[in-house]
N, C-alpha and C. Protein backbone atom coordinates (compact mmCIF):
# COMPACT_ATOMS: atom_id res chain seq x y z
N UNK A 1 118.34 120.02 135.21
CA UNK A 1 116.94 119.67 135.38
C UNK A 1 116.84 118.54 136.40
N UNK A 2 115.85 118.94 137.58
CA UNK A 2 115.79 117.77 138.16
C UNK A 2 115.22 116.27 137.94
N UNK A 3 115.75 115.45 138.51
CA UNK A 3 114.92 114.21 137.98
C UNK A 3 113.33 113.59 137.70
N UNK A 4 113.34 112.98 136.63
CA UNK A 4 111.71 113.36 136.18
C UNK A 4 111.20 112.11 136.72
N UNK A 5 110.13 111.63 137.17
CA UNK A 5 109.59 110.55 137.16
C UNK A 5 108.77 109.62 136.34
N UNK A 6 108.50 109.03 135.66
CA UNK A 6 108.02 108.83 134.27
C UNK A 6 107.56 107.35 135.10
N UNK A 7 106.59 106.77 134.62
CA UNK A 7 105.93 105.73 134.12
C UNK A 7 105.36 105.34 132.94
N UNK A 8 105.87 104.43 132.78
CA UNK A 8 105.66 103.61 130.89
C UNK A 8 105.04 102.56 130.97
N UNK A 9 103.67 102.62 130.69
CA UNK A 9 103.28 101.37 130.54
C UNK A 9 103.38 100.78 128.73
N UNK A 10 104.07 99.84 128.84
CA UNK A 10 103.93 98.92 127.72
C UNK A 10 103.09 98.59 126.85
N UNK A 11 102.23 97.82 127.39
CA UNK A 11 101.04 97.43 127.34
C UNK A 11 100.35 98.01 127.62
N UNK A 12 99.51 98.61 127.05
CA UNK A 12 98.00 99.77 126.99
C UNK A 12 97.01 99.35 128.23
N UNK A 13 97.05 97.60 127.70
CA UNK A 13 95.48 97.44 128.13
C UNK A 13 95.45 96.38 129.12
N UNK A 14 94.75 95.55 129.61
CA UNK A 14 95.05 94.56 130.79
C UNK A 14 94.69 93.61 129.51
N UNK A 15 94.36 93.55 128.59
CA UNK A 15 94.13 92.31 127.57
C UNK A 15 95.70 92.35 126.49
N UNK A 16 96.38 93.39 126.27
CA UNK A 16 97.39 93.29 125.57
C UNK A 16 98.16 92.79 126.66
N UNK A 17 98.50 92.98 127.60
CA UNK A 17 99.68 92.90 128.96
C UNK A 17 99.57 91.09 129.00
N UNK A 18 98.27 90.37 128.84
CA UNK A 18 98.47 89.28 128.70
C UNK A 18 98.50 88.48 127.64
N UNK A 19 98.62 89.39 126.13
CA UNK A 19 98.54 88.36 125.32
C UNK A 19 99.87 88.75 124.23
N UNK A 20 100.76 89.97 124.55
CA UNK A 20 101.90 90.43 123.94
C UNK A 20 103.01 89.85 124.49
N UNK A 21 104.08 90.01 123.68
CA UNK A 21 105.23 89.76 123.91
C UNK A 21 106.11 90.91 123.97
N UNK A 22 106.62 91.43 124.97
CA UNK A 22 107.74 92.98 124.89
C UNK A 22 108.84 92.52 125.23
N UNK A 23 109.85 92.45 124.06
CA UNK A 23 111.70 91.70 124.10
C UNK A 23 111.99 92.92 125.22
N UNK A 24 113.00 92.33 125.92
CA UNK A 24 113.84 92.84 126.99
C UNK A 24 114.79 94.33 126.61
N UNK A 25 114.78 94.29 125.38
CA UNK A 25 115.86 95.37 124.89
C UNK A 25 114.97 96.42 124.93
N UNK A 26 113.79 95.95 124.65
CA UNK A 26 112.74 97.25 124.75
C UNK A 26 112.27 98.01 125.67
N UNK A 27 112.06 96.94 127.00
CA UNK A 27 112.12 97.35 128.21
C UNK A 27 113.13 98.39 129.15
N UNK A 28 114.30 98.16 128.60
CA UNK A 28 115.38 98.35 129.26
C UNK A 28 115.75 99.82 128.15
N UNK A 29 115.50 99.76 126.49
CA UNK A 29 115.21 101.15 126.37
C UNK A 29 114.47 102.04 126.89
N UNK A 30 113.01 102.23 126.78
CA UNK A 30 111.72 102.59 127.42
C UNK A 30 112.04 103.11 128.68
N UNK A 31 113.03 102.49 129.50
CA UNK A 31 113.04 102.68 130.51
C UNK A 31 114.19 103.51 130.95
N UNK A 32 115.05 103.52 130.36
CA UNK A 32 116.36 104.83 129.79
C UNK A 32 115.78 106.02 129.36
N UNK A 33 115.07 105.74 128.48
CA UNK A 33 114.71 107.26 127.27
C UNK A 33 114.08 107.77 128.60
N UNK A 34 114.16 109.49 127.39
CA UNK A 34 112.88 110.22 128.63
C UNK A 34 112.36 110.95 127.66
N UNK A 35 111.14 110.63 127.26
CA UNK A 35 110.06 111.00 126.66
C UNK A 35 110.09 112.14 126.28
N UNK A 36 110.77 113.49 127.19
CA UNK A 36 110.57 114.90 127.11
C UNK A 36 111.37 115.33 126.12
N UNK A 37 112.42 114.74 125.66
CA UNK A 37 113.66 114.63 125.16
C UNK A 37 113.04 113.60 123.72
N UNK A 38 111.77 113.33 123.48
CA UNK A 38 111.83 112.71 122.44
C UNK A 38 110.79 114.11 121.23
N UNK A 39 111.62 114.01 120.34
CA UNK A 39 111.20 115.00 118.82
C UNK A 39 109.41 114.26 118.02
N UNK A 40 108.64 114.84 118.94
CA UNK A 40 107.18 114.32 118.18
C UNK A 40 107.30 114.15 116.87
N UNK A 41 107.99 115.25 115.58
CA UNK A 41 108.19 115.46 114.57
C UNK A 41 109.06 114.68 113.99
N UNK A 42 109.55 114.00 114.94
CA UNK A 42 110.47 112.41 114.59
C UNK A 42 110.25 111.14 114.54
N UNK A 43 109.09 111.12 115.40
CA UNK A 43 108.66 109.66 116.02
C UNK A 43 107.71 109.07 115.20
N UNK A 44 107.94 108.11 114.83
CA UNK A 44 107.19 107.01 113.76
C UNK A 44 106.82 105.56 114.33
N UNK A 45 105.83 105.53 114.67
CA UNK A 45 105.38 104.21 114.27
C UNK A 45 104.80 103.09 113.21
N UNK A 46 105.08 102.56 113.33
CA UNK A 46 105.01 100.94 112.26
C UNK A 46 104.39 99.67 112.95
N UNK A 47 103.78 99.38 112.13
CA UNK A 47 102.36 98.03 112.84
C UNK A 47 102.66 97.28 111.15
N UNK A 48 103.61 95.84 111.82
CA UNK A 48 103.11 94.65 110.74
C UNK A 48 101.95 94.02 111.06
N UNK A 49 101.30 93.72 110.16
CA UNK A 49 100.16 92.49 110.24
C UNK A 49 99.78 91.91 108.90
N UNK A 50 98.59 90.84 108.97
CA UNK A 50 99.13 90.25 107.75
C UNK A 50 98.23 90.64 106.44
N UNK A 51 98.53 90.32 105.31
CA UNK A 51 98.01 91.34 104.21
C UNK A 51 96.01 91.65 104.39
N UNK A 52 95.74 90.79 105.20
CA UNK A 52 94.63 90.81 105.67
C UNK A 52 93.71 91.38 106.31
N UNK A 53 94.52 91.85 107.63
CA UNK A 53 94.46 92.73 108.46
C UNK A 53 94.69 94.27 107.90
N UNK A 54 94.08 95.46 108.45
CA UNK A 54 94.29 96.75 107.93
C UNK A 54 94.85 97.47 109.34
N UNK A 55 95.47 98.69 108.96
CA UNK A 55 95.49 99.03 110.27
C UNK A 55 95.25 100.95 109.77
N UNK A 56 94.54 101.40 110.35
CA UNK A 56 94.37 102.88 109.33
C UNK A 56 94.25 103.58 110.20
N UNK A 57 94.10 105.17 109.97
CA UNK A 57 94.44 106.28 110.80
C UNK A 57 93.39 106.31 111.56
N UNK A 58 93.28 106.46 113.06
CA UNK A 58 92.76 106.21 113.98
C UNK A 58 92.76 104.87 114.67
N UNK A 59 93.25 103.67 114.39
CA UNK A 59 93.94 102.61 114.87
C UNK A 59 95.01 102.83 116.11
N UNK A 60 95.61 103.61 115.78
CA UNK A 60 97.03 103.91 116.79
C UNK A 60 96.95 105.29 117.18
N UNK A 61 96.68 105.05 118.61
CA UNK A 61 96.95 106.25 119.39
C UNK A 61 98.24 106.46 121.17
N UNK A 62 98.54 107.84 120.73
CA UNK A 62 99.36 108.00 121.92
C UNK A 62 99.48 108.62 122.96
N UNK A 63 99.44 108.20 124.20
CA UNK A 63 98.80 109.05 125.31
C UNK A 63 99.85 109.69 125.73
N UNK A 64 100.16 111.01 126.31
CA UNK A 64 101.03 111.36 126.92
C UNK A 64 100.26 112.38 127.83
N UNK A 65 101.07 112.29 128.68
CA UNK A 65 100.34 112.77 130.23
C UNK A 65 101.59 112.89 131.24
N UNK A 66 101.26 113.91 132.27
CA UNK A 66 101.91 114.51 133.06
C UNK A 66 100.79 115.58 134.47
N UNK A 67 100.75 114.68 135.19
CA UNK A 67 99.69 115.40 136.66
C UNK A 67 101.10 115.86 138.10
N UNK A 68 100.65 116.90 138.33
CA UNK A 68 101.77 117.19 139.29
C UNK A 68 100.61 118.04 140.90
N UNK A 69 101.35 118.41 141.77
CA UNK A 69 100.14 118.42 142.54
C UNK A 69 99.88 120.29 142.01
N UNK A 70 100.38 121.13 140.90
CA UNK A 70 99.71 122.19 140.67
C UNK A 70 98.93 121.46 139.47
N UNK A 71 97.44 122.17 139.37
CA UNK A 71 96.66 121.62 138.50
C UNK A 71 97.08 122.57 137.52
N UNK A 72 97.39 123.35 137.43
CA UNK A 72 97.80 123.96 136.25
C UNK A 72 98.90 123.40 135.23
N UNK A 73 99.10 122.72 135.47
CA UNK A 73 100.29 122.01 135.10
C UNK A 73 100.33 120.64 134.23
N UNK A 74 98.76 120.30 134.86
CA UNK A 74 98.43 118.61 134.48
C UNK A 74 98.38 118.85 133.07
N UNK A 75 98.31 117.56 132.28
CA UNK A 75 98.26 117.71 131.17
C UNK A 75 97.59 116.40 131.08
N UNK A 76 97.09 116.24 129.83
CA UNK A 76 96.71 114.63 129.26
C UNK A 76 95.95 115.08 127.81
N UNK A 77 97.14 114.64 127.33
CA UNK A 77 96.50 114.12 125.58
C UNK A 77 96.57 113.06 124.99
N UNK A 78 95.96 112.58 123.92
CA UNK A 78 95.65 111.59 123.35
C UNK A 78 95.98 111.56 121.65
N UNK A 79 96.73 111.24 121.37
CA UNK A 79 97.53 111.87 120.00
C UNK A 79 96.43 110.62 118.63
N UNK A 80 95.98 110.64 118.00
CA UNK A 80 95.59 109.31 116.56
C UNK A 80 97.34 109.47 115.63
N UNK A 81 97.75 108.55 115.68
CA UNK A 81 98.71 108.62 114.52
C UNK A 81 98.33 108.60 113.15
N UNK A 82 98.49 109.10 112.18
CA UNK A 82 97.96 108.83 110.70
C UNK A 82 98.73 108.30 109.94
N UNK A 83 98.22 107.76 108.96
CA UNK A 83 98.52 106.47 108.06
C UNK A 83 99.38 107.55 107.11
N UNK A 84 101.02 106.85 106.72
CA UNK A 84 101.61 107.88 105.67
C UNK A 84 101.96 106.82 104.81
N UNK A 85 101.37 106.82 103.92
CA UNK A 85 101.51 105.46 102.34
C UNK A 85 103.06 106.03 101.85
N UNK A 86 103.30 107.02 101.87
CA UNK A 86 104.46 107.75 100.88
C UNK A 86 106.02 107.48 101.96
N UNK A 87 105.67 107.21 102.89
CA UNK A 87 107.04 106.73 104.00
C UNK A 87 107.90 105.39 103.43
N UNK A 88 109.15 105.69 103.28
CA UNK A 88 109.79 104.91 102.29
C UNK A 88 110.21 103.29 103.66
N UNK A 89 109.88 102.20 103.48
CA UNK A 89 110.42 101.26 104.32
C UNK A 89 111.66 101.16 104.55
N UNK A 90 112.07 100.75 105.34
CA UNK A 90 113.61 100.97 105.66
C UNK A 90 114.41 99.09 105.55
N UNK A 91 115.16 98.87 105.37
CA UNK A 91 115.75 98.02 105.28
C UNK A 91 114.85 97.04 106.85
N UNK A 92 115.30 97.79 108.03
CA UNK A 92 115.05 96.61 109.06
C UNK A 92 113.60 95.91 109.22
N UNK A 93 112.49 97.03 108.81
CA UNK A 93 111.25 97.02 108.57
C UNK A 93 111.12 95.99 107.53
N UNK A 94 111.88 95.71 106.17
CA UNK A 94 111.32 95.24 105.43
C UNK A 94 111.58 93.23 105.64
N UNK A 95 112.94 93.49 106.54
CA UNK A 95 113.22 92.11 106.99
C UNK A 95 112.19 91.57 108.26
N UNK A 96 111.42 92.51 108.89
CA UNK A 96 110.61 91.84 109.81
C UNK A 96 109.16 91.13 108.94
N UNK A 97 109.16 91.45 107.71
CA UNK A 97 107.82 91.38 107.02
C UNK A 97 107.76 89.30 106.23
N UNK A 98 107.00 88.74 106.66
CA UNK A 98 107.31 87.80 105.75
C UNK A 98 106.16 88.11 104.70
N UNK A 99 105.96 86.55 103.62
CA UNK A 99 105.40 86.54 102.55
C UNK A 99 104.35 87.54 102.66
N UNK A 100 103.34 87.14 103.38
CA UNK A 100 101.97 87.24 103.62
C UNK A 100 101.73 88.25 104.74
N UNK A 101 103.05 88.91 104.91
CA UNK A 101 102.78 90.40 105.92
C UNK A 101 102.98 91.80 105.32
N UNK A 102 102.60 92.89 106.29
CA UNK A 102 102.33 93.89 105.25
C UNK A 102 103.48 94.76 106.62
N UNK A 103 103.49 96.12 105.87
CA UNK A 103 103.84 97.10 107.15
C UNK A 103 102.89 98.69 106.76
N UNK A 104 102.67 98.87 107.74
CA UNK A 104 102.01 100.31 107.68
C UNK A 104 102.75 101.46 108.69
N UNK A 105 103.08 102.23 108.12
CA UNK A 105 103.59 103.79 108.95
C UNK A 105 102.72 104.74 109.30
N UNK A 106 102.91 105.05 110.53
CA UNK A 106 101.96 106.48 110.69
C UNK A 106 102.87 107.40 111.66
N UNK A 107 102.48 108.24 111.57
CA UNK A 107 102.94 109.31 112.49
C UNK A 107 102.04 110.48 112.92
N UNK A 108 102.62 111.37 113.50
CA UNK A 108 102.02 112.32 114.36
C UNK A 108 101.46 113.33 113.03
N UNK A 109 100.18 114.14 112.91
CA UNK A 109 99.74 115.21 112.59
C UNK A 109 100.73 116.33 112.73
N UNK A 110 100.86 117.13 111.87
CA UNK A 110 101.75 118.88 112.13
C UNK A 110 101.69 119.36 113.14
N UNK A 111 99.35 119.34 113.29
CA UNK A 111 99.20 119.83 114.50
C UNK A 111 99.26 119.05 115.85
N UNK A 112 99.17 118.25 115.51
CA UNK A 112 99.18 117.15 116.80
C UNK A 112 100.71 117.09 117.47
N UNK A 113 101.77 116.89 116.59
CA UNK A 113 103.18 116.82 116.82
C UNK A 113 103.75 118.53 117.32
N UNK A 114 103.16 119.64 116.81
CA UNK A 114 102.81 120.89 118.22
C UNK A 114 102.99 120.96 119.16
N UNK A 115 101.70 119.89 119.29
CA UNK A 115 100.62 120.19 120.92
C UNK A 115 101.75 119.59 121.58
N UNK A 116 102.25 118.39 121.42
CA UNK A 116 103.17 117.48 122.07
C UNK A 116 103.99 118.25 122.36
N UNK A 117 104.86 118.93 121.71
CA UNK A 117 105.95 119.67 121.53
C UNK A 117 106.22 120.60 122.94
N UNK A 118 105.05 121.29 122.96
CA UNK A 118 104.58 122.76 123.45
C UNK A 118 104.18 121.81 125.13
N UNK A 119 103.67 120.61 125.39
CA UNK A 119 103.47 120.04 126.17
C UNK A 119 104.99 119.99 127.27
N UNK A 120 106.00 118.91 126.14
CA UNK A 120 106.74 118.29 126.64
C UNK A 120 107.40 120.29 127.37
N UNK A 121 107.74 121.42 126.23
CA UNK A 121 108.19 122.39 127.11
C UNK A 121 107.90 123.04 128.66
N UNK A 122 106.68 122.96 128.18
CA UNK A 122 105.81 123.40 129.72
C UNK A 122 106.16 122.10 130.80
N UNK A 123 106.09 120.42 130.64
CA UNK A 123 106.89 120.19 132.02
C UNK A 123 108.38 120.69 132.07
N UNK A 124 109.13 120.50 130.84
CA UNK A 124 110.16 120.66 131.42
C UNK A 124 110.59 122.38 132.54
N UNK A 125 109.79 123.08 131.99
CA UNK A 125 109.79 124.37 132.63
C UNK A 125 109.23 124.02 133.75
N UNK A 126 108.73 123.15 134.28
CA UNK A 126 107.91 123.29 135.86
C UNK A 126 108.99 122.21 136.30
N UNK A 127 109.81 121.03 135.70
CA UNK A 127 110.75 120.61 135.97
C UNK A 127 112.05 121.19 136.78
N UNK A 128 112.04 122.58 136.15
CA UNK A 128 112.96 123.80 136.77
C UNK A 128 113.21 124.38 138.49
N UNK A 129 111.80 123.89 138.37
CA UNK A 129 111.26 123.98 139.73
C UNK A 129 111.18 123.19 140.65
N UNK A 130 110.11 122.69 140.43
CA UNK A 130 110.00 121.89 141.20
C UNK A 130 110.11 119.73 141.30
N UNK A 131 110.14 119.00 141.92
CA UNK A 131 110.75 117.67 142.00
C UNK A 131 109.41 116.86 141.85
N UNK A 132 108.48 117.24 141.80
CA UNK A 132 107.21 116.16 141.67
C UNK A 132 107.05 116.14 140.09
N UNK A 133 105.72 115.24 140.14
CA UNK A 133 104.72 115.22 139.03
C UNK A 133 105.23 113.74 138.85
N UNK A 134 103.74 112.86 137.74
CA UNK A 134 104.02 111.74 137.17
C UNK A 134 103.79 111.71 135.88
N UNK A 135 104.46 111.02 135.01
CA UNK A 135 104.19 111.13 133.84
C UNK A 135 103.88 109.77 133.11
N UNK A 136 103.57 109.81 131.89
CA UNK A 136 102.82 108.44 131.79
C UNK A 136 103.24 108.62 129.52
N UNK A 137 103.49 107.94 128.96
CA UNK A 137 104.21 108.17 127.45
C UNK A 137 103.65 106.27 127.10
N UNK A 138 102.70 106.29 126.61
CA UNK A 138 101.87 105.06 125.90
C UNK A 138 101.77 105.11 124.34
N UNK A 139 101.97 104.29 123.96
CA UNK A 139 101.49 103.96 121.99
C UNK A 139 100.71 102.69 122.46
N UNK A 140 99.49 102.42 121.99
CA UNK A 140 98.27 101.83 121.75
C UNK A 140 97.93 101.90 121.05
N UNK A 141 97.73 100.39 120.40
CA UNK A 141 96.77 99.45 119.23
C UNK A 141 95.89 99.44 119.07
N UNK A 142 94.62 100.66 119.53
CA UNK A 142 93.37 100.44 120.08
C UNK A 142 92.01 99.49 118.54
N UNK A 143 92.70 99.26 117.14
CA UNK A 143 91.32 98.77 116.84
C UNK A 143 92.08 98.51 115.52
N UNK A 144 92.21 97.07 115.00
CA UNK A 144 92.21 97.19 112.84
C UNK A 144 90.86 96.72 112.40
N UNK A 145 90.81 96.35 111.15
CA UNK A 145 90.15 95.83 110.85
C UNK A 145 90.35 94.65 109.41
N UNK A 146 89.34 94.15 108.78
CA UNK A 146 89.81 92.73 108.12
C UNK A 146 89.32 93.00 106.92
N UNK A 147 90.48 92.98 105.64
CA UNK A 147 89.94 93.16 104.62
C UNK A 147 89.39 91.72 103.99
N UNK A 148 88.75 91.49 102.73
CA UNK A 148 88.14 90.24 101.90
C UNK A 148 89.19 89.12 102.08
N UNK A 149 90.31 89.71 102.05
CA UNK A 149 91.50 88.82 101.59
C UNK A 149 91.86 88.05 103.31
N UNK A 150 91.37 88.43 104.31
CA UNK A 150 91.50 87.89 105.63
C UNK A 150 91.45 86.79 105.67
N UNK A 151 92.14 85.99 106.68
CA UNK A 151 92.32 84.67 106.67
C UNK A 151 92.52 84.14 108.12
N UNK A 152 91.82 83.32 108.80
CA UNK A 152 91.46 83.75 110.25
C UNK A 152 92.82 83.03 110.86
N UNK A 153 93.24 82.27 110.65
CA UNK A 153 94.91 81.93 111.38
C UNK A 153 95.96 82.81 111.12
N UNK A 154 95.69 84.30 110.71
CA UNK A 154 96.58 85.79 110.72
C UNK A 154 96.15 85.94 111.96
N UNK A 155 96.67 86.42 112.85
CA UNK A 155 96.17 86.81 114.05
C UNK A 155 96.72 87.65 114.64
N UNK A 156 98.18 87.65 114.44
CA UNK A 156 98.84 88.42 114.87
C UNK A 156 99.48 89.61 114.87
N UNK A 157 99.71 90.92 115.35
CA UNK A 157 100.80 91.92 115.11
C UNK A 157 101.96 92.00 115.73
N UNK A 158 102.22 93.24 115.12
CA UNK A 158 103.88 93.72 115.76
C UNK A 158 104.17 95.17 115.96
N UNK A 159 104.70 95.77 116.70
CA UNK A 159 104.46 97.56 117.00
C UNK A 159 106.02 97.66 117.01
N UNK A 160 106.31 98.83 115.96
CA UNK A 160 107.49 99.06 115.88
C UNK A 160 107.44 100.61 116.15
N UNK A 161 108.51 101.20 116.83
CA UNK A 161 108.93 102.44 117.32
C UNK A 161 110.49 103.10 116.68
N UNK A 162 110.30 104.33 116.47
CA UNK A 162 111.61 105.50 116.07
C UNK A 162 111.35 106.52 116.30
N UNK A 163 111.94 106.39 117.44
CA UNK A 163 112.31 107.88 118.34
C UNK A 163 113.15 109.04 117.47
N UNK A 164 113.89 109.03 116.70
CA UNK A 164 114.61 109.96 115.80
C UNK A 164 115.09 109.47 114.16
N UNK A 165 115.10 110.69 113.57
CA UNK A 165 115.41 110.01 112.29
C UNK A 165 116.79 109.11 112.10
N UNK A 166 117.64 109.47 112.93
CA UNK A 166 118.86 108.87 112.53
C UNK A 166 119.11 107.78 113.20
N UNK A 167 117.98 107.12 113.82
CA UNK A 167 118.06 105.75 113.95
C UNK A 167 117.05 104.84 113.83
N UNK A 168 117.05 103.42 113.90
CA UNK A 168 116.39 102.52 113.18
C UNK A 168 115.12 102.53 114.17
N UNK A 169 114.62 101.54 113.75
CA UNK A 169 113.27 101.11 114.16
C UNK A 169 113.95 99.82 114.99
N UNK A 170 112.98 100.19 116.50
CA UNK A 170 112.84 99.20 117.39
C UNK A 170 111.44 97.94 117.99
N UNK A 171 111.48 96.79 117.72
CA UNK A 171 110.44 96.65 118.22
C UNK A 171 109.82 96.89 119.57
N UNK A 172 108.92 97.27 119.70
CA UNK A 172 108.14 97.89 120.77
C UNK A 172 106.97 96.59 121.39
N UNK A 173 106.42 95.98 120.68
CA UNK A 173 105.36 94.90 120.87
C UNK A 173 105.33 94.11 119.93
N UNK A 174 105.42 93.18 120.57
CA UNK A 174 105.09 91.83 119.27
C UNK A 174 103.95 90.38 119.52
N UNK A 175 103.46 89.75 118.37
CA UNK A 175 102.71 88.97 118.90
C UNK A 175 101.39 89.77 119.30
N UNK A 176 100.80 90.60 118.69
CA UNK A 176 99.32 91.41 119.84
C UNK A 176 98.06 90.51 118.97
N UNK A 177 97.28 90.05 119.42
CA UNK A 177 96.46 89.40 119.12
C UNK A 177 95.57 89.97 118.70
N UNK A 178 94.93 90.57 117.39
CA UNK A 178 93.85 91.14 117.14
C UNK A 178 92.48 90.91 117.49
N UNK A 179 92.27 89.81 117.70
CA UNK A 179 90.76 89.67 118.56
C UNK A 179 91.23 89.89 119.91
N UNK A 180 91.91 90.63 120.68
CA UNK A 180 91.70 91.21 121.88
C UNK A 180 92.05 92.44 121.58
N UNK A 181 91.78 93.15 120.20
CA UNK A 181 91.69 94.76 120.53
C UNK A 181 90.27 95.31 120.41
N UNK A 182 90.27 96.04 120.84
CA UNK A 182 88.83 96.64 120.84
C UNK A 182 88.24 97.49 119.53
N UNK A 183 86.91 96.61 119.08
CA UNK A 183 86.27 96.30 117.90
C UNK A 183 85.37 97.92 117.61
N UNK A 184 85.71 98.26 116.34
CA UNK A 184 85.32 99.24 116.19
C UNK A 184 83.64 99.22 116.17
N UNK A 185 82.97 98.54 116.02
CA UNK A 185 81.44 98.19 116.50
C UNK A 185 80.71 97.58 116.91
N UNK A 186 82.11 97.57 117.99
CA UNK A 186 81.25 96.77 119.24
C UNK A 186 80.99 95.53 119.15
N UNK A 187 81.64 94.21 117.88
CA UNK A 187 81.30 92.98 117.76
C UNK A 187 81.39 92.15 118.93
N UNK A 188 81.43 91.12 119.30
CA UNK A 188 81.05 89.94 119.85
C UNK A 188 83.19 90.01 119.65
N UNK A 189 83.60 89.39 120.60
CA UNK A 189 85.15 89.54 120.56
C UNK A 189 85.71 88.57 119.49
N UNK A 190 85.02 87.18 119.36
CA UNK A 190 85.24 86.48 118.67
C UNK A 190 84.98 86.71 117.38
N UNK A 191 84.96 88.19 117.01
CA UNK A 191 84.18 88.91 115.52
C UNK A 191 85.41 89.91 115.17
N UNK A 192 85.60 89.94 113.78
CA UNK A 192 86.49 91.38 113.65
C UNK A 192 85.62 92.55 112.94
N UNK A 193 85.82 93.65 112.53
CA UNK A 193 85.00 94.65 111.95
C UNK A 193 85.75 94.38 110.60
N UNK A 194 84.63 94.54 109.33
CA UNK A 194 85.11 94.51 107.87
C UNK A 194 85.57 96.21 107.55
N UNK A 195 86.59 95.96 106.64
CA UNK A 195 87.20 97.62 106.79
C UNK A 195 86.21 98.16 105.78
N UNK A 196 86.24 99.23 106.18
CA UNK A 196 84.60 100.12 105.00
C UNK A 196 85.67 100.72 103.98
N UNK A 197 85.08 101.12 103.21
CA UNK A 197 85.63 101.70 101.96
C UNK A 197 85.85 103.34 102.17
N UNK A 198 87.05 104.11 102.07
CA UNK A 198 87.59 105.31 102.12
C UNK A 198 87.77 106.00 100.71
């Protein structure tokens, strides 16, 4: 297969890019892996924050995209990860958590982890061919919200990534400042949204 070109942005947003922290090991993974080669039906994400903060299905979404100059070819989806309560914590997960932090798992939909699937085949088949196209593989924080128990010097998260089952969880983002994600109704930035009842 010829060589793919991939772009990874880190940071989602021009407000996370300045207020996250991304360790070097992460970078320098991210930038090894190749996305096409990663098992949707594997990949888990994990968001600490503190018992205060919520983070629920539709919170975390993942873009994956691929434009080449046949338009038939382009692609761009937008994955919601969903919240899985029944995902057992793993040892490394449970050491990133202190007193007053929580962890939440989500992952890809049946159908959603598919589409991806069926995606990543179709570039690699035009991969066969031909040497262009760009590709673009994002996880974004886009929104939590604050339960009763909130406490306004929590502020912070952490984005953890697992590319396959048989290995651990990596941090991906740390430090993301919840008043710079974007407020599910539209508050005043200096405002968080109260989580509604499900």
């Amino acid at each position: 297969m010829k060589k793919i070109i991939l772009v990874f942005l880190a940071c989602s947003t021009m407000l996370l890019s300045a207020c996250s922290n991304i360790p070097l090991t992460t970078i320098y993974k991210m930038m090894t892996m190749n996305p096409l080669d990663v098992d949707p039906r594997q990949l888990v994400v994990a968001v600490g924050s503190p018992k205060g903060i919520s983070i629920q299905t539709g919170d975390v979404v993942i873009h994956f995209e691929y434009k080449t100059p046949q338009s038939n070819v382009t692609l761009k989806h937008e994955f919601f990860v969903q919240v899985n309560p029944n995902y057992k914590i793993p040892t490394e997960l449970k050491e990133e958590v202190e007193d007053n932090n929580q962890i939440t798992v989500l992952q890809l939909s049946k159908h959603d982890a598919e589409a991806m699937y069926q995606a990543q085949k179709k570039i690699k088949a035009y991969k066969q061919k031909y040497d262009d196209g760009l590709g673009k593989f994002t996880i974004q924080i886009k929104a939590s919200c604050m339960t009763k128990s909130y406490l306004k010097d929590e502020l912070e998260l952490d984005l953890f990534l697992k590319l396959k089952d048989d290995e651990e969880f990596f941090t991906f983002m740390e430090d993301i400042d919840v008043m710079e994600l974007k407020n599910k109704q539209e508050m005043p930035s200096n405002k968080m949204t109260e989580c509604s009842a499900r």
